[in-house]
C-alpha atoms as a PDB file:
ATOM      1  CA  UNK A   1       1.527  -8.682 -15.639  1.00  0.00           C
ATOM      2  CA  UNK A   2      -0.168  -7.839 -12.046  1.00  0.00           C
ATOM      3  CA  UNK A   3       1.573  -5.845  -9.848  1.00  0.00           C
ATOM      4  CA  UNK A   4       1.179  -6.945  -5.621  1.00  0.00           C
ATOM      5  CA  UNK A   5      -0.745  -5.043  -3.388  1.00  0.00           C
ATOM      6  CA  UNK A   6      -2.428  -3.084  -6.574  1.00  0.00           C
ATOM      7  CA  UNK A   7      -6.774  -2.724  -5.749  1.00  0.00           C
ATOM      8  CA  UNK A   8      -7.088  -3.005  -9.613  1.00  0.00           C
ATOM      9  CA  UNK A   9      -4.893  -5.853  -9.856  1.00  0.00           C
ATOM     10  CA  UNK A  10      -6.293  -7.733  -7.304  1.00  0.00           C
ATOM     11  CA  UNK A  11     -10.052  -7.164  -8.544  1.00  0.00           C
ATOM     12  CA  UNK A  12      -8.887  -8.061 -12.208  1.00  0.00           C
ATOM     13  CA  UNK A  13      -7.586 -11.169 -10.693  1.00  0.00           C
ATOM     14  CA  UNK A  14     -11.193 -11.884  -8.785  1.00  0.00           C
ATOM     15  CA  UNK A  15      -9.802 -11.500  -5.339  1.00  0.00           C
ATOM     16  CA  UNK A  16     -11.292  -8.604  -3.675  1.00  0.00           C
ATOM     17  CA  UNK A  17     -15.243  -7.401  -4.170  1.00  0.00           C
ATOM     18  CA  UNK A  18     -16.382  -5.249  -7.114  1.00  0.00           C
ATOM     19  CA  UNK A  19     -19.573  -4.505  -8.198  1.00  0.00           C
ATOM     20  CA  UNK A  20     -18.514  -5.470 -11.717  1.00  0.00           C
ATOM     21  CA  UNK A  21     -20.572  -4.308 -15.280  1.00  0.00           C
ATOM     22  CA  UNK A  22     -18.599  -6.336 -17.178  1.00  0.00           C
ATOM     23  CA  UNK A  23     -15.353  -7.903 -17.885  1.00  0.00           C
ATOM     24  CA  UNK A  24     -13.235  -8.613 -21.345  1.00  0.00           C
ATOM     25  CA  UNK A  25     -10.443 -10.141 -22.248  1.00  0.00           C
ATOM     26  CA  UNK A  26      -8.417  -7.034 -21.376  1.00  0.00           C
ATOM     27  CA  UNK A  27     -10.559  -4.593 -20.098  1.00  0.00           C
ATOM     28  CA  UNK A  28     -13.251  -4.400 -16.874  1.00  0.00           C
ATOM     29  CA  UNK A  29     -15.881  -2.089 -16.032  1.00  0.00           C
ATOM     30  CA  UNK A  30     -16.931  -1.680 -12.189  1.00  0.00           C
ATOM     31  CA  UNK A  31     -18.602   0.818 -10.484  1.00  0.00           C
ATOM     32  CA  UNK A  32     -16.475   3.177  -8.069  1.00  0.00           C
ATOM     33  CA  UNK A  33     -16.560   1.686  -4.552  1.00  0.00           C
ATOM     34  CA  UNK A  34     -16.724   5.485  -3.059  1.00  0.00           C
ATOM     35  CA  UNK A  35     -18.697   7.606  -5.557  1.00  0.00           C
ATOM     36  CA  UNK A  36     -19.832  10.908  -5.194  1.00  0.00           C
ATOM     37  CA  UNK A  37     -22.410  10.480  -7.896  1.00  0.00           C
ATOM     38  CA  UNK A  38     -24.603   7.414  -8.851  1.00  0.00           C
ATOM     39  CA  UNK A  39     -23.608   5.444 -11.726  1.00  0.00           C
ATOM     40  CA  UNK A  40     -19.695   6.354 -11.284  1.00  0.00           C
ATOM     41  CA  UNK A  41     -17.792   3.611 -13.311  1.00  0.00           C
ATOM     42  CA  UNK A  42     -14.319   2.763 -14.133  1.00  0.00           C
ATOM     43  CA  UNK A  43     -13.012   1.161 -16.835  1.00  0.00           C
ATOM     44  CA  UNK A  44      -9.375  -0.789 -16.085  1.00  0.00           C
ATOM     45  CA  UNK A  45      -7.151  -3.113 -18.041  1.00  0.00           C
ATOM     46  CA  UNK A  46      -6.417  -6.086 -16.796  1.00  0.00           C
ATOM     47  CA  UNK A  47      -3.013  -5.760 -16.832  1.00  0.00           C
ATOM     48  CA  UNK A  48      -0.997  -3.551 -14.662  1.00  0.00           C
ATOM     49  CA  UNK A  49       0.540  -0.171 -16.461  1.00  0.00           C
ATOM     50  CA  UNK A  50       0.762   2.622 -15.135  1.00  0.00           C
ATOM     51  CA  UNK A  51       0.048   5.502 -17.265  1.00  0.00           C
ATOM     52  CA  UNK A  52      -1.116   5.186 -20.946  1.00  0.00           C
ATOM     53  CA  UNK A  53       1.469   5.569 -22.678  1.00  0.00           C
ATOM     54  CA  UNK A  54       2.522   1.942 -21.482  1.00  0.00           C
ATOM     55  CA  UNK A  55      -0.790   0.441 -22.720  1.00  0.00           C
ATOM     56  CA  UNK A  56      -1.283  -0.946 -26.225  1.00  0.00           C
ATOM     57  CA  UNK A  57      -2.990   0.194 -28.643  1.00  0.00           C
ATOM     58  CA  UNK A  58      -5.675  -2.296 -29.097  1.00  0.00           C
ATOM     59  CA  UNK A  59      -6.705  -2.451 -25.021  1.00  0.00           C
ATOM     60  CA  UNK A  60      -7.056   1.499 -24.917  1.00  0.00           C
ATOM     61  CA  UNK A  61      -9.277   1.794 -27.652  1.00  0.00           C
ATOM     62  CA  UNK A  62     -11.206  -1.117 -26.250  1.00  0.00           C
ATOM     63  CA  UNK A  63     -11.145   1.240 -23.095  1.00  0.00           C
ATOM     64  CA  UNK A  64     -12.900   4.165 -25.254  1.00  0.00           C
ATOM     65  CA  UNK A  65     -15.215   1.603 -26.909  1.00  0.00           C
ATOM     66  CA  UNK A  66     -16.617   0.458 -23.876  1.00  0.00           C
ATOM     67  CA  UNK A  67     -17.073   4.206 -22.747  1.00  0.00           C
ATOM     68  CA  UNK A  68     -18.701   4.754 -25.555  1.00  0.00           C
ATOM     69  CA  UNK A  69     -21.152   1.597 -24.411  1.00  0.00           C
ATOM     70  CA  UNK A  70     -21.604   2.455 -21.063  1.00  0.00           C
ATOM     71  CA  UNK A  71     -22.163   6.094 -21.557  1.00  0.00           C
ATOM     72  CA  UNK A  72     -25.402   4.964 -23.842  1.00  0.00           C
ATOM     73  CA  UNK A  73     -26.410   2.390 -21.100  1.00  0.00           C
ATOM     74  CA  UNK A  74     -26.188   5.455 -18.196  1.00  0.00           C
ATOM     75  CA  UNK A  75     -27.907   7.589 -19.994  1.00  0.00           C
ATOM     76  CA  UNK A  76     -30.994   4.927 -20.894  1.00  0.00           C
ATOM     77  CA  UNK A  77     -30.850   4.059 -17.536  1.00  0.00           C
ATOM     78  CA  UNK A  78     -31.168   7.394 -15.912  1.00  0.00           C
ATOM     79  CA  UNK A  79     -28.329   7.955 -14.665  1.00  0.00           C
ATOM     80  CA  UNK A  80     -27.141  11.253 -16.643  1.00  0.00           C
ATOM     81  CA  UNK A  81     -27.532  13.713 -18.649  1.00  0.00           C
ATOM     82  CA  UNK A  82     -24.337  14.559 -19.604  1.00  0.00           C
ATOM     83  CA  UNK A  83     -20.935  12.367 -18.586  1.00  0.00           C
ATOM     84  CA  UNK A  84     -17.326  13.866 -17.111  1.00  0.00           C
ATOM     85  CA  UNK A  85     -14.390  11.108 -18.733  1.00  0.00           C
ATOM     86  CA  UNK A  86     -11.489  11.420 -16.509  1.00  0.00           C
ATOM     87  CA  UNK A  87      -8.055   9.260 -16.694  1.00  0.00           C
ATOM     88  CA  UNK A  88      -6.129   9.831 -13.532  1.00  0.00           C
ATOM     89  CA  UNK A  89      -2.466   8.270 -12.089  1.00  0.00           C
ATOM     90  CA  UNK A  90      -0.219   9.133  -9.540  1.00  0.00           C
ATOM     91  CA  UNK A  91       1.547  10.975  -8.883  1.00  0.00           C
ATOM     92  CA  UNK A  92       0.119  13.412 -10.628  1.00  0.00           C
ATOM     93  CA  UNK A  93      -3.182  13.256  -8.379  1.00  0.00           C
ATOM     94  CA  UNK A  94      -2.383  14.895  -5.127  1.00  0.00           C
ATOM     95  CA  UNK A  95      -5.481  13.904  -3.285  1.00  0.00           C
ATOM     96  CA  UNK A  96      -3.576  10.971  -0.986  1.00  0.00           C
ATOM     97  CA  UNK A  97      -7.138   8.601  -1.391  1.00  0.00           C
ATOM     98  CA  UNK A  98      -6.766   8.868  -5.263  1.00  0.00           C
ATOM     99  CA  UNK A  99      -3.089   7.668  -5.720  1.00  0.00           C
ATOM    100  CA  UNK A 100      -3.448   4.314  -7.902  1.00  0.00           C
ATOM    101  CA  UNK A 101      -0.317   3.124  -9.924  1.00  0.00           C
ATOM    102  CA  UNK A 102      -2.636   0.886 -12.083  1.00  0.00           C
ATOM    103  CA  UNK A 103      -4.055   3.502 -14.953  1.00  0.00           C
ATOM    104  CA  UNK A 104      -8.168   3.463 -14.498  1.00  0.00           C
ATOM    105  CA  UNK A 105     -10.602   5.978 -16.843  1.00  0.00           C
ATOM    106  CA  UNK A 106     -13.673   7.365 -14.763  1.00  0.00           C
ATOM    107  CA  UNK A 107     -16.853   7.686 -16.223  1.00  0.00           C
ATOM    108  CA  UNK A 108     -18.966   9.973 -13.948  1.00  0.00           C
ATOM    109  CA  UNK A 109     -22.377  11.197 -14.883  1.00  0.00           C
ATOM    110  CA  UNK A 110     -23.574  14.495 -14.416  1.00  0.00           C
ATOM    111  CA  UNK A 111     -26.949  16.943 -14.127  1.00  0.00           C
ATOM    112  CA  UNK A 112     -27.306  20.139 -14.355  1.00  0.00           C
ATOM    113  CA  UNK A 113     -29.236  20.041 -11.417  1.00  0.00           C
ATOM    114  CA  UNK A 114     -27.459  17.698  -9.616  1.00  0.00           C
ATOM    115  CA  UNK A 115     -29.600  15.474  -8.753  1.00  0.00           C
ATOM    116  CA  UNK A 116     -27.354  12.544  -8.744  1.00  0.00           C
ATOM    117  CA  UNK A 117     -25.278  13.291  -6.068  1.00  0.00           C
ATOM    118  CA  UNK A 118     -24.475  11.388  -3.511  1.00  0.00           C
ATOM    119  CA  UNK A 119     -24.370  12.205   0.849  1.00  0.00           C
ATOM    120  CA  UNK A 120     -22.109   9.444   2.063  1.00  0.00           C
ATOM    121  CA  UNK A 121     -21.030   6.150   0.138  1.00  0.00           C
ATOM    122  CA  UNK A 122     -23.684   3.339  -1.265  1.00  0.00           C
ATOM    123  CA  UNK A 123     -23.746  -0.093   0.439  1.00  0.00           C
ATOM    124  CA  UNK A 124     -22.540  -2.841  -1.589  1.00  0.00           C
ATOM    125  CA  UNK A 125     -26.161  -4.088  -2.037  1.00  0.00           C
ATOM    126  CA  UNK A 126     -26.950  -0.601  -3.355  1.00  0.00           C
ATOM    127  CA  UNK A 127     -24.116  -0.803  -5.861  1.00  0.00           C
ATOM    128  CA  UNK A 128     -25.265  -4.301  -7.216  1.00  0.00           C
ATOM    129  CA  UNK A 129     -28.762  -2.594  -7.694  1.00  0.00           C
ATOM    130  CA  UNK A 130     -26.875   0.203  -9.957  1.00  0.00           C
ATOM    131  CA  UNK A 131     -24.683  -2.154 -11.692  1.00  0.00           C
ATOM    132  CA  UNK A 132     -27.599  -4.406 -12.324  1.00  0.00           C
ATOM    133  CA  UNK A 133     -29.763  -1.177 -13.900  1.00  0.00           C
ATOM    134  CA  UNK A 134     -26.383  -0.348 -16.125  1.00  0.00           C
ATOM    135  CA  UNK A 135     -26.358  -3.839 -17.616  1.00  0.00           C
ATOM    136  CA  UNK A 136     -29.722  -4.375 -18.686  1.00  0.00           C
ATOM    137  CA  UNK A 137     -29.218  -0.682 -20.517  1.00  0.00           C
ATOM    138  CA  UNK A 138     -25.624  -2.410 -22.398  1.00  0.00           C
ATOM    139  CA  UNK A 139     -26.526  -3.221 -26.140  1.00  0.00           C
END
């Protein structure tokens, strides 16, 4: 089920912009719209819960399987050295531009030098150009 007025719900249902990886039956992967790194991606279910412990099973370890994926396509192409998995929801997230009821896994890569970092947010045409990079590295 899809929850109104949810930004995950609405991009699962292919009515607002993403720059999408890839989608499943029950899972997406998109890059973050406002990043602080390059090569930021979440990883959503379709579906509308709100924490994991409402999620089957079989759709959250589709969730760490395609971690495990793109973490091996980020690192191939260039984007990291080392990867940061985070799985936020609010309320629990006090940062007001975080709050999302629709439970989302963040896959953020990292450098020791941090070289990856981003001043300011990436254009959308700057996004495709990551996502496209990411995909060609997905085996």
């Amino acid at each position: 089920m899809h929850k109104k007025g949810c930004v995950f719900c609405r991009i699962s249902l292919g009515e607002t912009y993403t720059a999408m990886i890839r989608e499943g039956k029950n899972i997406i992967s998109l890059l973050d719209r406002f990043p602080r790194v390059r090569g930021h991606v979440l990883v959503i279910p379709r579906e509308h819960y709100e924490n994991i412990t409402e999620m089957p099973e079989s759709v959250l370890c589709e969730i760490i399987k395609e971690i495990k994926l793109l973490e091996k396509a980020l690192k191939k192409a260039g984007f990291g050295e080392g990867f940061e998995i985070r799985q936020n929801y609010w309320p629990w997230i006090p940062e007001t531009q975080y709050k999302k009821n629709h439970v989302h896994f963040h896959l953020i890569p990292r450098f020791k030098d941090k070289s990856n970092e981003l001043d300011g947010f990436p254009t959308p045409e700057e996004l495709e150009e990551v996502a496209r990079k990411i995909k060609r590295n997905m085996k």
